[in-house]
Protein backbone atom coordinates (compact mmCIF):
# COMPACT_ATOMS: atom_id res chain seq x y z
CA UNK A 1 17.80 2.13 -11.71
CA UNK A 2 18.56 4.18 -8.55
CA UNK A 3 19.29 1.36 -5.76
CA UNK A 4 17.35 3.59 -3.24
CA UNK A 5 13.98 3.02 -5.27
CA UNK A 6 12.47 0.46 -5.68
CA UNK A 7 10.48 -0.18 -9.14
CA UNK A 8 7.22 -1.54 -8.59
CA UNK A 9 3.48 -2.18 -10.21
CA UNK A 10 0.04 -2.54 -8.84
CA UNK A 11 -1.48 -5.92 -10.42
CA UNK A 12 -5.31 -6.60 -9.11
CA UNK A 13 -5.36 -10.38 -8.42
CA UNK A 14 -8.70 -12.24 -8.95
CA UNK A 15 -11.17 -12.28 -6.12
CA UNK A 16 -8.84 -10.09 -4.08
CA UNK A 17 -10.20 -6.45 -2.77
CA UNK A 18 -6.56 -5.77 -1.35
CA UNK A 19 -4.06 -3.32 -3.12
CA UNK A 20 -1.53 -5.28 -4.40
CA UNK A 21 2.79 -4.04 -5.76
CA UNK A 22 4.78 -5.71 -7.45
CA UNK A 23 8.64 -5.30 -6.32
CA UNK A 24 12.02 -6.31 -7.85
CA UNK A 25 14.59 -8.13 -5.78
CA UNK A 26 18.03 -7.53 -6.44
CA UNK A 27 17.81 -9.90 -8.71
CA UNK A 28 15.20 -8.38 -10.80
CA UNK A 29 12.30 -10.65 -9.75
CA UNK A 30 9.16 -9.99 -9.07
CA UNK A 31 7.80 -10.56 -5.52
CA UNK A 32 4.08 -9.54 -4.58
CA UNK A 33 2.99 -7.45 -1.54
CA UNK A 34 -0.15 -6.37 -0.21
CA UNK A 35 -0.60 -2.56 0.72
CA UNK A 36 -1.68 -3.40 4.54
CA UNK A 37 -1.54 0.24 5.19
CA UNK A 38 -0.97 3.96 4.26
CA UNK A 39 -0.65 7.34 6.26
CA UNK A 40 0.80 10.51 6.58
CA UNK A 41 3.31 11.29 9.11
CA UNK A 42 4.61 15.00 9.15
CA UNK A 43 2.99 15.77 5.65
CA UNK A 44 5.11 12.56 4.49
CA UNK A 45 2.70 9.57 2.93
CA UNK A 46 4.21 6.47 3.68
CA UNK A 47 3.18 2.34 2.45
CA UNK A 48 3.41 -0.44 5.18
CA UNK A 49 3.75 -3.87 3.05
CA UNK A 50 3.47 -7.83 3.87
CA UNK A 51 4.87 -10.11 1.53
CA UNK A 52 2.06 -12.13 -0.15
CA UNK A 53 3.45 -15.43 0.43
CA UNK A 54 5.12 -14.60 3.49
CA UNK A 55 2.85 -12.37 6.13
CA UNK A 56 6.35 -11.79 8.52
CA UNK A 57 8.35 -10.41 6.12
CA UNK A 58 6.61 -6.28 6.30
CA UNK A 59 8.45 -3.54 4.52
CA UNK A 60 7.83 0.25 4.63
CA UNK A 61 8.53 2.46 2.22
CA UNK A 62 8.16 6.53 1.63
CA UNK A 63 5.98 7.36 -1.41
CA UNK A 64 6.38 10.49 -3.27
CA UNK A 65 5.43 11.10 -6.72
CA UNK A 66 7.43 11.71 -9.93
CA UNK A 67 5.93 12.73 -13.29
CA UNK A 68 2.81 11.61 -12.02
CA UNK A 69 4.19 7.92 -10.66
CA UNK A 70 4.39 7.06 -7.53
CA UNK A 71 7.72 5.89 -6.68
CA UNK A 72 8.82 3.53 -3.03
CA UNK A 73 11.69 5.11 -1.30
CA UNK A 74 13.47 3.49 1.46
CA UNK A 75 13.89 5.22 4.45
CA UNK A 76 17.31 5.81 5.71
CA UNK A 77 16.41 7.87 8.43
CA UNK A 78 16.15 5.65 12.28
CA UNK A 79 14.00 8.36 13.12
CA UNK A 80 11.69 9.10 10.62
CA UNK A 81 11.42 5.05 10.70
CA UNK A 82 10.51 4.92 14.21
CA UNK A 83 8.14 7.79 13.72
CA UNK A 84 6.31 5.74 11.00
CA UNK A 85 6.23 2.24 13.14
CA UNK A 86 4.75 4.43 16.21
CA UNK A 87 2.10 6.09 13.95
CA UNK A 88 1.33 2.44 12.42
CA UNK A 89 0.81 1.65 15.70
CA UNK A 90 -1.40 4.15 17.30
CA UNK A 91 -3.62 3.21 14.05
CA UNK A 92 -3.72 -0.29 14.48
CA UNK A 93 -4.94 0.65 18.43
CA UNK A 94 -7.67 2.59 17.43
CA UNK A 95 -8.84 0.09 14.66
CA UNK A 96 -8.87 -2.31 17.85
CA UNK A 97 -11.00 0.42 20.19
């Protein structure tokens, strides 16, 4: 596996209307997160995930597609990273308006 992907599968838990991924640790277990939010900064889509059992741990991850999969790519770039977290932002403002 390519250390800068991360393998992952959407699972639909009972009585839940949230997206949830599956991810592999290091270790190769599974942890679940729930898809808190999407968008699209400079034609780039993008995934903002909480940790199921833990709401502080948040990751976010680039998604681009492969053979028809989508695949979670870390972002490397301090940047493009802030970019993302300001554009997470100015949604979660207007959500409050």
């Amino acid at each position: 596996m390519d250390k800068d992907k991360a393998l992952f599968e959407i699972v639909e838990p009972e009585g839940e209307d949230s997206d949830v991924v599956e991810l592999f640790d290091d270790d190769g277990n599974p942890v679940q997160f729930n898809i808190i939010a999407t968008l699209e900064v400079d034609e780039q889509e993008y995934a903002i995930l909480s940790n199921v059992e833990d709401d502080d741990e948040v990751l976010i991850f680039k998604v681009t597609e492969e053979d028809e999969e989508f695949i979670f790519e870390t972002i490397d770039d301090e940047e493009e990273l802030q970019a993302v977290i300001e554009a997470y932002n100015e949604l979660l403002d207007e959500m409050e308006s």
